[in-house]
Protein backbone atom coordinates (compact mmCIF):
# COMPACT_ATOMS: atom_id res chain seq x y z
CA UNK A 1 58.08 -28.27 -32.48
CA UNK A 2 58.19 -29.51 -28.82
CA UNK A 3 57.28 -27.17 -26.09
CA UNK A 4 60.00 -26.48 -23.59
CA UNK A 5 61.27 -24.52 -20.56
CA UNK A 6 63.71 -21.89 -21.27
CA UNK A 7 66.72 -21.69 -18.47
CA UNK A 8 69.53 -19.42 -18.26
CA UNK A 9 72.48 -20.45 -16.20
CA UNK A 10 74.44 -17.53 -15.47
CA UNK A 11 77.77 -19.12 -14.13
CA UNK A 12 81.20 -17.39 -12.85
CA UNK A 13 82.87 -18.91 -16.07
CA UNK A 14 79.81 -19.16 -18.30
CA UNK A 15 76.78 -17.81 -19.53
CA UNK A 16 74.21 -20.66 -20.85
CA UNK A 17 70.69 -20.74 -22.55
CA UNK A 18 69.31 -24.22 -22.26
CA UNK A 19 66.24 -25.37 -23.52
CA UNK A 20 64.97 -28.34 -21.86
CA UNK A 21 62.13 -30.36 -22.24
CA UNK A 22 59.21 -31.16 -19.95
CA UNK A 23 60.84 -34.99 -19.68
CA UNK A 24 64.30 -33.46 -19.03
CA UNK A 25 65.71 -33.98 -21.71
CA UNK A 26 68.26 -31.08 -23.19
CA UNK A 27 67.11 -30.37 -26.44
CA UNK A 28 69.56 -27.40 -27.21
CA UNK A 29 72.57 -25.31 -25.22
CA UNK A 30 74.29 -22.05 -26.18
CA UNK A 31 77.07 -21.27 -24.39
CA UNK A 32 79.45 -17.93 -23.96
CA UNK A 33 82.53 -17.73 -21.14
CA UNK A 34 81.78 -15.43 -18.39
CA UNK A 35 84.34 -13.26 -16.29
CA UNK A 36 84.13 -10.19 -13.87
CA UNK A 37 85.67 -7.26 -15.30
CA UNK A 38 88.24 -4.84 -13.27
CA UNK A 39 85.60 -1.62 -12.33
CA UNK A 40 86.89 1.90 -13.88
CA UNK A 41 89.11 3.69 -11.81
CA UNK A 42 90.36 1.14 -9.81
CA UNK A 43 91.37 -2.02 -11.70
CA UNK A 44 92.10 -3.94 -8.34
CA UNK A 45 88.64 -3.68 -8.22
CA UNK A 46 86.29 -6.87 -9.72
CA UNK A 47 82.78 -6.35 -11.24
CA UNK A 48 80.10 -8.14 -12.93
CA UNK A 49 79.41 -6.11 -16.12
CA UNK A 50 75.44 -6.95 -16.13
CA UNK A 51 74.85 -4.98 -20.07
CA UNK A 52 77.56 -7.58 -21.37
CA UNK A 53 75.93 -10.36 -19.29
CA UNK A 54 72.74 -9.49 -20.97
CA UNK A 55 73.92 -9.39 -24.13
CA UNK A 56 75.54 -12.80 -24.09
CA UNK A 57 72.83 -14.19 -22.71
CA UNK A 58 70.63 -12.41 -26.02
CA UNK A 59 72.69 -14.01 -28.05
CA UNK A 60 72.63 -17.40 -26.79
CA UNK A 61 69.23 -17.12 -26.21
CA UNK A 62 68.31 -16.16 -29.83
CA UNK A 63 70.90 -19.27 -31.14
CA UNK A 64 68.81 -21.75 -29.17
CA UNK A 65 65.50 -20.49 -30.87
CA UNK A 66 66.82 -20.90 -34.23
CA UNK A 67 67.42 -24.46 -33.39
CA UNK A 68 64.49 -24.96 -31.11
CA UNK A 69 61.87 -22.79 -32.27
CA UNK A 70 60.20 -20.62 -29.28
CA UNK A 71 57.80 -22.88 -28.19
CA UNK A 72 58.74 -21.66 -25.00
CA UNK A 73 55.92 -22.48 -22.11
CA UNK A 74 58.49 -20.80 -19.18
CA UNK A 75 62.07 -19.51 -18.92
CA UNK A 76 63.69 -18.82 -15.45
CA UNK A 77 67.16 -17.75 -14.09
CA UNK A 78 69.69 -19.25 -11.84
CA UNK A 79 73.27 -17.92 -10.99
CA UNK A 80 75.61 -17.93 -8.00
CA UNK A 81 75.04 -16.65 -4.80
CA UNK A 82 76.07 -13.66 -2.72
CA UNK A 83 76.05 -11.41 -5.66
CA UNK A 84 73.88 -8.48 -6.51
CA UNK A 85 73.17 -4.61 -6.41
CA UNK A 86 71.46 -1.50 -5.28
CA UNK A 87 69.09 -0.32 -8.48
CA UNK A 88 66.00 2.11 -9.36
CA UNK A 89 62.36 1.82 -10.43
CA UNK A 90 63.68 2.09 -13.71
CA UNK A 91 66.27 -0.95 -13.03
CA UNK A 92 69.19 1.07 -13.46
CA UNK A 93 72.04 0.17 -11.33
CA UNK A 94 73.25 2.90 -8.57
CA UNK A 95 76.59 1.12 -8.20
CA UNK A 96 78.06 -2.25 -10.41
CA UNK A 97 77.29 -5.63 -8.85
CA UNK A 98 80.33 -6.44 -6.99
CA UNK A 99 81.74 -9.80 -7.56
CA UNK A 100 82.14 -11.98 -5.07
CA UNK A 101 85.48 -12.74 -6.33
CA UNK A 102 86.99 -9.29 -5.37
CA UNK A 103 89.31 -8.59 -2.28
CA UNK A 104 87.37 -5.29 -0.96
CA UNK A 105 85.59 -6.17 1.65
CA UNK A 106 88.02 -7.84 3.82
CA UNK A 107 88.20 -5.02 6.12
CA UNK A 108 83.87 -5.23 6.58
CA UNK A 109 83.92 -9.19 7.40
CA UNK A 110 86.54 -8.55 10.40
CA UNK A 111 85.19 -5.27 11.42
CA UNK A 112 81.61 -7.30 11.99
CA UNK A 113 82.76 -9.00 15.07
CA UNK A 114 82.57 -5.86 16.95
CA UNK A 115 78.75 -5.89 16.76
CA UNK A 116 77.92 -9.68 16.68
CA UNK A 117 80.15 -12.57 17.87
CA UNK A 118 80.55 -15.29 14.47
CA UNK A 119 78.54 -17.70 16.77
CA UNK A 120 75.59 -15.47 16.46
CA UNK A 121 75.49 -14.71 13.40
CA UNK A 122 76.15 -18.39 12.67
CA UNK A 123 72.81 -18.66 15.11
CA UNK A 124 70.41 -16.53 13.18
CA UNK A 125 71.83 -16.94 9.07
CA UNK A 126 73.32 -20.30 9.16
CA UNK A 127 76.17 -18.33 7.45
CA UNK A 128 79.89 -18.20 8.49
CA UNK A 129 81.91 -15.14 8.21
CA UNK A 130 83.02 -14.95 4.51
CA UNK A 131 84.41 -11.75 3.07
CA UNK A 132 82.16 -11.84 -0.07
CA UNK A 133 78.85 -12.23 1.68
CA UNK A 134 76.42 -9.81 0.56
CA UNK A 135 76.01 -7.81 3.93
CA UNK A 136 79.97 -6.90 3.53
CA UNK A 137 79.24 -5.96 -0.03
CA UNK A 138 76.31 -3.12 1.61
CA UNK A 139 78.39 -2.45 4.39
CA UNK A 140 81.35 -1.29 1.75
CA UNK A 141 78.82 0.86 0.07
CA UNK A 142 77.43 2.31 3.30
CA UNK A 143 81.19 3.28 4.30
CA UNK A 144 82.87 4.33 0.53
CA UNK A 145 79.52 4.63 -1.93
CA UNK A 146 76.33 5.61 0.67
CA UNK A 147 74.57 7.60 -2.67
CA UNK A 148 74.04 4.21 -4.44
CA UNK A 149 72.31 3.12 -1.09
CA UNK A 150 70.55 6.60 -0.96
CA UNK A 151 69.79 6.77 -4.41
CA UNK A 152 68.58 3.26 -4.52
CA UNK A 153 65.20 1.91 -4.16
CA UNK A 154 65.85 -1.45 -3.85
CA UNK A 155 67.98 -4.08 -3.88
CA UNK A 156 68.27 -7.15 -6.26
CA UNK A 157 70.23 -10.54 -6.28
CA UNK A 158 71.82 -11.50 -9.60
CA UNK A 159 68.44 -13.29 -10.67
CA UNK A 160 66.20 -10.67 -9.78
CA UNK A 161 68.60 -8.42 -12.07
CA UNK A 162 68.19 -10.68 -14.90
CA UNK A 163 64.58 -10.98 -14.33
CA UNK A 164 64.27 -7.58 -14.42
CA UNK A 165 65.50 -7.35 -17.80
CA UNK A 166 62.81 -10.14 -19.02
CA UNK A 167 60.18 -8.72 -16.94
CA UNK A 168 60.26 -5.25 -15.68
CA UNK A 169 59.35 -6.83 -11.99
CA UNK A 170 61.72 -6.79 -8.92
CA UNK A 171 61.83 -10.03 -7.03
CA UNK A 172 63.92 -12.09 -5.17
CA UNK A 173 63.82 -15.57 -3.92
CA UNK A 174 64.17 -17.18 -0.97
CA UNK A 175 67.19 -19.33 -1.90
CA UNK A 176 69.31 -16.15 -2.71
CA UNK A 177 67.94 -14.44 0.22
CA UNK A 178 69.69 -17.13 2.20
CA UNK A 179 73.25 -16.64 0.43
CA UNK A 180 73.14 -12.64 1.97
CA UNK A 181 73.99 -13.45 5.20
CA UNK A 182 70.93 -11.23 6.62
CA UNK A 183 68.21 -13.59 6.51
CA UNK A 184 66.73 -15.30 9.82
CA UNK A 185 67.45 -18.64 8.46
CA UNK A 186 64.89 -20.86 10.77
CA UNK A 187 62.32 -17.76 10.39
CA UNK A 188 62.38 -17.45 6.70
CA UNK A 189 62.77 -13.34 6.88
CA UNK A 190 64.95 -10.87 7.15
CA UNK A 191 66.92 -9.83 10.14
CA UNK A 192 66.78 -6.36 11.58
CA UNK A 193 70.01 -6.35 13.45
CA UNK A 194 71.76 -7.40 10.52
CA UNK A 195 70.70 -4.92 8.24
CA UNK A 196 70.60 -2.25 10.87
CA UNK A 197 74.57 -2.38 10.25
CA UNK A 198 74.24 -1.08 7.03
CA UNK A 199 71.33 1.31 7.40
CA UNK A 200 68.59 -0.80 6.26
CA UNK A 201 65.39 -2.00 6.63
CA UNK A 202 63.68 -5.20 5.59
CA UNK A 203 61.07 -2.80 3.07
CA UNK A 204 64.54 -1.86 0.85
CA UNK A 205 64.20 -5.77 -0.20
CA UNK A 206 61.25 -6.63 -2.69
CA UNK A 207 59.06 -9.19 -0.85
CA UNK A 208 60.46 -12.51 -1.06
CA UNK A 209 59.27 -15.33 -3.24
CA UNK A 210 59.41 -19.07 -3.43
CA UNK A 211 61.17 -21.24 -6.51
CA UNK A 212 57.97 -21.84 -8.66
CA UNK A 213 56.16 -18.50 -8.23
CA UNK A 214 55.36 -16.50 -11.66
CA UNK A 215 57.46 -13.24 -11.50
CA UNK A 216 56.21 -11.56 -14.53
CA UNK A 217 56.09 -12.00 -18.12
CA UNK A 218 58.52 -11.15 -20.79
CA UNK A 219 57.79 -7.30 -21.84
CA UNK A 220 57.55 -6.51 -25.80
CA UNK A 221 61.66 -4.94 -25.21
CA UNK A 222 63.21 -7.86 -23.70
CA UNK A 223 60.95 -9.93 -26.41
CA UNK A 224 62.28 -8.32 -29.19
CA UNK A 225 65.97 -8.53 -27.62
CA UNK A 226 66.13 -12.23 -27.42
CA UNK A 227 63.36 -13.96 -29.27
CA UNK A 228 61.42 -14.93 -26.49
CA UNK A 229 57.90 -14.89 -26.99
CA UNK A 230 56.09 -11.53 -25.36
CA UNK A 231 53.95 -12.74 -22.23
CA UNK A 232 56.19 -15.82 -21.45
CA UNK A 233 55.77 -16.93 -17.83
CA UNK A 234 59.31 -16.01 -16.08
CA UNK A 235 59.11 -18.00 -13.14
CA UNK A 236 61.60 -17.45 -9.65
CA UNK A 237 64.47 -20.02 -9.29
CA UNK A 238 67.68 -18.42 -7.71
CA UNK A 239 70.75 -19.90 -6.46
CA UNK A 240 72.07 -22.59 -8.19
CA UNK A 241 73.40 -25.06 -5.91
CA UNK A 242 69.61 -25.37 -4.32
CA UNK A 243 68.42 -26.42 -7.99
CA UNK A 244 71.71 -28.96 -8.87
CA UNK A 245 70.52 -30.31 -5.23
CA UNK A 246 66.68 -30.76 -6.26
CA UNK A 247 67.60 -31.86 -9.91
CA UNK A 248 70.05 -34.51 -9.00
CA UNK A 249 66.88 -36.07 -7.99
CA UNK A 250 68.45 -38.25 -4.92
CA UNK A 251 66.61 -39.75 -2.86
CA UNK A 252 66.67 -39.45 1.04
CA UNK A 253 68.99 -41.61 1.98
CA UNK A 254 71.61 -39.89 -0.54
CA UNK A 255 74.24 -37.31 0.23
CA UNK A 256 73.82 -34.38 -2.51
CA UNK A 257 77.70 -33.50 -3.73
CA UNK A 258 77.21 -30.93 -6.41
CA UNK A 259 80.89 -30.76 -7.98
CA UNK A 260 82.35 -28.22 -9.58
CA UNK A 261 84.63 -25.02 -9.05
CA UNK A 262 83.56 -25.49 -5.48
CA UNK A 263 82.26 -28.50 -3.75
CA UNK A 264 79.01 -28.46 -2.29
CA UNK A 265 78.17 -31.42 0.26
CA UNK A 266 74.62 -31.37 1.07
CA UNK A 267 71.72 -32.62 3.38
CA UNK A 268 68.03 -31.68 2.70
CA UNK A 269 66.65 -31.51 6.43
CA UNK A 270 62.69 -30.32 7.36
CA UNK A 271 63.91 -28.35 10.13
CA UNK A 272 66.66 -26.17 10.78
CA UNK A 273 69.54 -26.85 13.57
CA UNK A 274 71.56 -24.32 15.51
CA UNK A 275 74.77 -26.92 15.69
CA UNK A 276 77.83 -25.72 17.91
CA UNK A 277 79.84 -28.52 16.16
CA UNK A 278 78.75 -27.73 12.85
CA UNK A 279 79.78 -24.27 13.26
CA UNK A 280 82.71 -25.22 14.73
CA UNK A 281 83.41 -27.59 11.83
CA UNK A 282 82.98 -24.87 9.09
CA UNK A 283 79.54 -25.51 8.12
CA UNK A 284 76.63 -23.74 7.08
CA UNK A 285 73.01 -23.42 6.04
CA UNK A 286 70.94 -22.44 3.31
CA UNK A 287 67.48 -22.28 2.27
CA UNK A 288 66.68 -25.09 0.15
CA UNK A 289 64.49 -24.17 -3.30
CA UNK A 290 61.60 -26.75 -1.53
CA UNK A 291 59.67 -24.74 1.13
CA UNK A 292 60.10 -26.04 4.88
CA UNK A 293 63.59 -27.61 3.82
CA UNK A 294 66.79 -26.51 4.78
CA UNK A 295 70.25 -27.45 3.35
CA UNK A 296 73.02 -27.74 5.70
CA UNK A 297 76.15 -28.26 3.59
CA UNK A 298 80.08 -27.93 4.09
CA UNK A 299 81.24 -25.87 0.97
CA UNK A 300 85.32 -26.63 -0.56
CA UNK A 301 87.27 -25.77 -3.28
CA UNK A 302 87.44 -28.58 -5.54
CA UNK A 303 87.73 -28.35 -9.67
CA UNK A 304 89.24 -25.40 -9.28
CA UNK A 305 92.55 -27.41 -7.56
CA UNK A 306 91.91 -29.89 -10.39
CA UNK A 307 92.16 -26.71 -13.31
CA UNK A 308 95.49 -25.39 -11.49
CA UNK A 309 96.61 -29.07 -12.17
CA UNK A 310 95.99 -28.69 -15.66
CA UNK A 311 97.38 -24.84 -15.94
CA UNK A 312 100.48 -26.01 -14.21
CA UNK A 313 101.48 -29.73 -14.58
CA UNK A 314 99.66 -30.31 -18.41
CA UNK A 315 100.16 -27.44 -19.93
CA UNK A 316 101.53 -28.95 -22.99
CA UNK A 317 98.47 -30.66 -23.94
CA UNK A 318 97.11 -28.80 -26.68
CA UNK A 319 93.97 -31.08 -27.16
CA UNK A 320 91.54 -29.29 -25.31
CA UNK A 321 88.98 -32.06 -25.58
CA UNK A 322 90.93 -34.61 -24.44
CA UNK A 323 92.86 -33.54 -21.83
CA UNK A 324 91.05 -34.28 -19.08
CA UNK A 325 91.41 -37.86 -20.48
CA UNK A 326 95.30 -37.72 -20.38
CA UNK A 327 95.14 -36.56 -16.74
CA UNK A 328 93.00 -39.16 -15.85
CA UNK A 329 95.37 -42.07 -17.31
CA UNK A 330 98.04 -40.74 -15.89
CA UNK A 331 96.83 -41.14 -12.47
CA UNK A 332 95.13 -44.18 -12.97
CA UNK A 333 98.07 -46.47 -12.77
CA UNK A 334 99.66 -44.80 -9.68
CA UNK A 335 98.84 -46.62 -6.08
CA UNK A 336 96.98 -45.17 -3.59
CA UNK A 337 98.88 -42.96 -1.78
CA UNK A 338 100.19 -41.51 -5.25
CA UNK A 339 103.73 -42.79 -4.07
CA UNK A 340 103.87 -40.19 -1.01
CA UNK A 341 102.85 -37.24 -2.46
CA UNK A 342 99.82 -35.79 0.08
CA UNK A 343 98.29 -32.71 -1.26
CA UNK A 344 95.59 -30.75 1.27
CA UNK A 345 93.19 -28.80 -0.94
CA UNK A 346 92.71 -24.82 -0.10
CA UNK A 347 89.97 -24.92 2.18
CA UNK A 348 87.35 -21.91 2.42
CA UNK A 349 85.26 -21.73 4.44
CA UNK A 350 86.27 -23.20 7.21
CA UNK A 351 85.23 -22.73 11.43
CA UNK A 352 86.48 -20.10 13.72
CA UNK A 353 89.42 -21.77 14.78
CA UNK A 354 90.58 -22.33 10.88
CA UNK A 355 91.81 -20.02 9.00
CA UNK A 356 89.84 -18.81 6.38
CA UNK A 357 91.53 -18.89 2.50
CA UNK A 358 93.43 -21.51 3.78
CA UNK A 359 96.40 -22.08 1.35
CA UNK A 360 97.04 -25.36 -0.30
CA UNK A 361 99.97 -27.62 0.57
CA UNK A 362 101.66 -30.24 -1.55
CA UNK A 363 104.06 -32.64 0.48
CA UNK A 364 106.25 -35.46 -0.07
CA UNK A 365 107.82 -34.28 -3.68
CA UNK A 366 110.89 -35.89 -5.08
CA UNK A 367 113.06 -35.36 -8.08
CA UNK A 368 111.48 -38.44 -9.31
CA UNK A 369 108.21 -37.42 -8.96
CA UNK A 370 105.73 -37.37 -11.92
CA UNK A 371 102.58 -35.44 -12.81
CA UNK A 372 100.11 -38.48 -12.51
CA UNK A 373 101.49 -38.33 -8.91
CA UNK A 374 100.20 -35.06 -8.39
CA UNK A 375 97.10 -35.40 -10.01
CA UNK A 376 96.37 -38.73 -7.90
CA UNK A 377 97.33 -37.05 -4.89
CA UNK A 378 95.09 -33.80 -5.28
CA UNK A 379 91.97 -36.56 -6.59
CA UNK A 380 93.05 -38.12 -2.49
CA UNK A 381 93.19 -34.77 -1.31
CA UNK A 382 89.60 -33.87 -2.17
CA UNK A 383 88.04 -37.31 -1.14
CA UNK A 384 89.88 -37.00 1.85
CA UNK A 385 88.42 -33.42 2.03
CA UNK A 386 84.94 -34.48 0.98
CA UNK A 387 85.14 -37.21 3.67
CA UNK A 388 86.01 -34.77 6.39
CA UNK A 389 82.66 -32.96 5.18
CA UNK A 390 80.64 -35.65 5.54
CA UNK A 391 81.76 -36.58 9.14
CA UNK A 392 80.87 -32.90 10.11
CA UNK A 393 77.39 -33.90 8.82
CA UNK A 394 77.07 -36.64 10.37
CA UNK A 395 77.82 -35.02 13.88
CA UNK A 396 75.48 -33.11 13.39
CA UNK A 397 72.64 -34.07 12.44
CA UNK A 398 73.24 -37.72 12.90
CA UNK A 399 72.75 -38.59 9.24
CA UNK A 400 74.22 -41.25 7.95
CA UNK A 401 74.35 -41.44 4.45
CA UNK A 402 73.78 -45.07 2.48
CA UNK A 403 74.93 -43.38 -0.53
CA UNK A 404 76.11 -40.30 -2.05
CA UNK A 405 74.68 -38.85 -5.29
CA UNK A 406 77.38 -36.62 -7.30
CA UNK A 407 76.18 -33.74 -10.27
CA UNK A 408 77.90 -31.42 -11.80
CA UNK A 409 81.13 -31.29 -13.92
CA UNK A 410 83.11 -32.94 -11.04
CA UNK A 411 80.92 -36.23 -11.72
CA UNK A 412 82.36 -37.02 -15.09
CA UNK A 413 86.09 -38.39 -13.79
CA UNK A 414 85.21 -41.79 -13.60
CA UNK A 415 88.68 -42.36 -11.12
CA UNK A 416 87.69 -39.51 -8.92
CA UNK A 417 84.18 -41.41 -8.38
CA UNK A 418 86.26 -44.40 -7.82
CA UNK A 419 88.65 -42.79 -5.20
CA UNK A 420 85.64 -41.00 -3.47
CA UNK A 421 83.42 -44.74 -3.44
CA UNK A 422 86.72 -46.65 -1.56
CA UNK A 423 87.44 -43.16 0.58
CA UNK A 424 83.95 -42.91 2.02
CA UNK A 425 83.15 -46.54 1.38
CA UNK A 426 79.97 -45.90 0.24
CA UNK A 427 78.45 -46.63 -3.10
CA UNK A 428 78.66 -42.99 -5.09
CA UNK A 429 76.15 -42.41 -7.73
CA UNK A 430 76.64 -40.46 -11.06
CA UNK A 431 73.56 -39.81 -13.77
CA UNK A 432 72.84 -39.33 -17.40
CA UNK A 433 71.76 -35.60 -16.68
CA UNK A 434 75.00 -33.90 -16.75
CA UNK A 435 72.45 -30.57 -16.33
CA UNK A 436 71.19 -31.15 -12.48
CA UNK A 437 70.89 -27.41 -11.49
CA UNK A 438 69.15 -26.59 -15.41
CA UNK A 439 67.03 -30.06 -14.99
CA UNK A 440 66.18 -29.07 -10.74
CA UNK A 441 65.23 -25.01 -12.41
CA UNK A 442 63.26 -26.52 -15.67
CA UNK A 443 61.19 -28.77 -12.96
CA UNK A 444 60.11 -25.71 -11.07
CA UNK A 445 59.15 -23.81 -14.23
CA UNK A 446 56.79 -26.58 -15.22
CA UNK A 447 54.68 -25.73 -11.96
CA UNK A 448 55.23 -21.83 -12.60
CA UNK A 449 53.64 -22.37 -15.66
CA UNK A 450 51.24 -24.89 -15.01
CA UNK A 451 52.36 -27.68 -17.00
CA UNK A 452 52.12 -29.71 -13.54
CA UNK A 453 50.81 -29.58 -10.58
CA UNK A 454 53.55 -29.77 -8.12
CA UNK A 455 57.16 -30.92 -8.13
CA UNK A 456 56.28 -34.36 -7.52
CA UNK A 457 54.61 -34.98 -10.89
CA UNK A 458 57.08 -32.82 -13.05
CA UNK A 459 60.24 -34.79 -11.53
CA UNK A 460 57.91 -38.09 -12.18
CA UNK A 461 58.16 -37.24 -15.88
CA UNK A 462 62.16 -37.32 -15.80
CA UNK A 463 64.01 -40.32 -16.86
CA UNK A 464 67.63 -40.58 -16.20
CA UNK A 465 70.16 -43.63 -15.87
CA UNK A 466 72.37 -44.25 -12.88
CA UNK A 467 75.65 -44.93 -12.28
CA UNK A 468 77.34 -46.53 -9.40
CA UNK A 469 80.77 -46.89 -8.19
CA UNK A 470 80.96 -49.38 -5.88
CA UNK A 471 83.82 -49.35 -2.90
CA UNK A 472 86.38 -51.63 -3.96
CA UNK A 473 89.34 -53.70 -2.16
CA UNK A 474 91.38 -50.29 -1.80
CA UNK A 475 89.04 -49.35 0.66
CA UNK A 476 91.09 -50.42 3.49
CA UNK A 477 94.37 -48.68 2.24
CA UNK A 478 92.25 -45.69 2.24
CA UNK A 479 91.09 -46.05 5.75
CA UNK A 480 94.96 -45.92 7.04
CA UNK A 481 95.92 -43.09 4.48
CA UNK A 482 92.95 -40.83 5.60
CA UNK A 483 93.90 -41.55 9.20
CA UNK A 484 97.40 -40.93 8.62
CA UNK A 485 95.99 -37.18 6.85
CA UNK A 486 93.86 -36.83 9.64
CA UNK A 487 96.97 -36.43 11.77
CA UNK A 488 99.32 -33.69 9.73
CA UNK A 489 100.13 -30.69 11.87
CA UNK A 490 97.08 -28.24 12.05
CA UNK A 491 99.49 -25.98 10.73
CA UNK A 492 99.42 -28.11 7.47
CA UNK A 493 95.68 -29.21 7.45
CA UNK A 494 93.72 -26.59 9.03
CA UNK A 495 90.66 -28.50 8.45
CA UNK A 496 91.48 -31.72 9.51
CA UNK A 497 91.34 -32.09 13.24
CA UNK A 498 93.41 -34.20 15.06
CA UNK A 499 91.96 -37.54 15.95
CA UNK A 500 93.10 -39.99 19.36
């Protein structure tokens, strides 16, 4: 049996177990879909149930062992951001983990600007205002729940949580630290002033750790839950955009785009910058899962404008396995310019002056219009989009990308890539690990756990084949259509500033 690191993905539409080996290769995946549930006594209300999370995860776990075998030298946890809750010694929650998909704390993210002006907090957490931050989440507690702050003796992030439950050892790591919009982004810690707002100190947060660090080891309860070998190394990873961004394995001259539900355009900088006209433009800053590296990125909503497609314009096609395919041709054939259909993409975040939740627009339909239309126009929308992003980076930080390196589901629509190469005109690069944020967490693991010495020599053990899309001879029709979309009433495009 071969040896392997042990990841668990937990996603806002699925719960994985991968088993990967020390070469990268995926040598099993169990999968179960993933949902927040409405919380008792208020169904308006959205939560993430963490028992049925576990027990998914148990089960998918103990499927990829019977394939595998456990010759498991590491497992570690990634999941989205923002997310988390106030729990025990015992690890017993004091209130549900709040998703950051639920509407109630609007009121806390516009109440904030009372005590600090969105430019400073922008200054010290790299963050924008955005109603499911983590700090709105405590502030709602401090205001309608205070006993499960009270109660509480600490308070984890959705992979502490799950590391708990393999462990019995509160942590958190740096890269979901910097999702909470509390953390002193250039000084690595937590800010006082921040969490003076909600009645807390920096000693209510377990001391925070670094992507790589051994947590723990699997106790004999969570052993005999999922299979796992008792005394496994469970090494920190943490947010999962930071490990799609290390396991896309670009190199420096490459713009990380990690595609999915949302859109994630990222730099990997060694030093963090306090940019006026990055704020202004919407963008924002995390830790990335490196130490000394930051990753200023411009976040958009992206396949999940591509699934409202499919809910809404190919809802006939009952082949869920090929559908994507039959969206695809259907485009393919149209022009650029998807015979005057424009569609702007919901944009959120976005700066100060932008309206945040930004609906989306479609313009230009006619009776004659067809589907493929609309599906070519929202592929334009989000390279148009995506391009807009990567001006704002370039501003900046005066980066200018030769290439741009795309993971994640959004990198399998071969006329997407296409669209984005002649929209950017710039080469864009797809690989043969359709896994980057598993692949970026397994390569961490292997240091946790001592099968290498440092990043460097586990990523120098991965093999993966490239892709490119080269621009091709639409890229000048695409220079006049993006200029033309530059230009729509702010009204319209929100996002898109108006250019002489």
């Amino acid at each position: 049996m071969e040896r392997y690191s042990l990841v668990l993905d937990c996603g806002a539409t699925s719960l994985r177990a991968v088993a990967i080996s020390e070469k990268g290769e995926i040598l099993c995946l169990s999968s179960f879909p993933n949902a927040p549930s409405p919380q008792e006594g208020d169904k308006n209300f959205l939560i993430w149930d963490i028992e049925e999370i576990w027990k998914k995860l148990t089960l998918a776990i103990r499927q990829v062992i019977s394939e595998v075998g456990n010759e498991i030298f590491a497992v570690t946890v990634t999941t989205f951001g923002a997310d988390g809750a106030p729990l025990r010694k015992d690890g017993t929650l004091t209130y549900p983990v709040i998703s950051w998909q639920c509407q109630r704390t609007a009121s806390q993210s516009k109440e904030i600007t009372n005590f600090l002006s969105p430019r400073e907090i922008f200054r010290i957490t790299g963050y924008q205002i955005i109603p499911f931050n983590t700090l709105f989440k405590l502030l709602w507690l401090r205001e309608n729940a205070p006993r499960s702050l009270d109660e509480a003796d600490t308070f984890l992030m959705m992979p502490g949580i799950l590391n708990f439950k393999l462990c019995g050892e509160i942590s958190m790591d740096f890269t979901s630290a910097s999702t909470t919009m509390m953390l002193d982004i250039e000084k690595r810690c937590w800010s006082q002033n921040l969490l003076s707002l909600a009645g807390l100190t920096p000693s209510f947060f377990p001391p925070l750790c670094s992507p790589g660090e051994v947590v723990g080891e699997v106790q004999t309860k969570a052993s005999e839950e999922t299979g796992i070998p008792p005394g496994t190394p469970v090494v920190a990873a943490g947010h999962d955009t930071q490990f799609a961004i290390v396991g896309s394995l670009a190199s420096p001259e490459e713009l990380v785009l990690s595609s999915g539900t949302w859109e994630i355009s990222a730099l990997r900088l060694p030093y963090y910058r306090d940019s006026s006209s990055f704020f202004e433009r919407g963008g924002l800053t995390e830790l990335d899962a490196e130490e000394n590296l930051w990753n200023p990125q411009m976040l958009m909503m992206a396949g999940g404008v591509v699934e409202w497609v499919r809910r809404n314009f190919f809802s006939d096609i009952k082949d869920e396995k090929n559908i994507y395919e039959v969206m695809v041709e259907s485009a393919r054939t149209i022009p650029p310019g998807a015979g005057g259909i424009v569609v702007i993409p919901a944009f959120m975040p976005s700066g100060p002056t932008k309206p945040y939740a930004t609906q989306g627009t479609i313009l230009g339909l006619e009776l004659t219009s067809e589907r493929g239309q609309v599906f070519r126009a929202v592929l334009e929308g989000l390279s148009f989009q995506l391009k807009e992003a990567v001006l704002a980076l370039e501003e900046a930080f005066g980066y200018n990308p030769k290439k741009v390196r795309v993971v994640g589901g959004g990198s399998k629509n071969k006329l997407w890539n296409q669209i984005r190469a002649d929209v950017l005109n710039l080469p864009v690069v797809t690989t043969s690990c359709e896994e980057a944020t598993v692949l970026g967490a397994s390569l961490f693991s292997q240091v946790g756990a001592g099968i290498a010495k440092n990043l460097e020599e586990a990523k120098s053990r991965v093999r993966i084949e490239t892709t490119v899309w080269e621009p091709s001879s639409q890229t000048e029709i695409y220079e006049e259509l993006f200029a033309q979309y530059a230009k729509l009433p702010p009204l319209l495009a929100p996002f898109y500033r108006e250019r002489s």
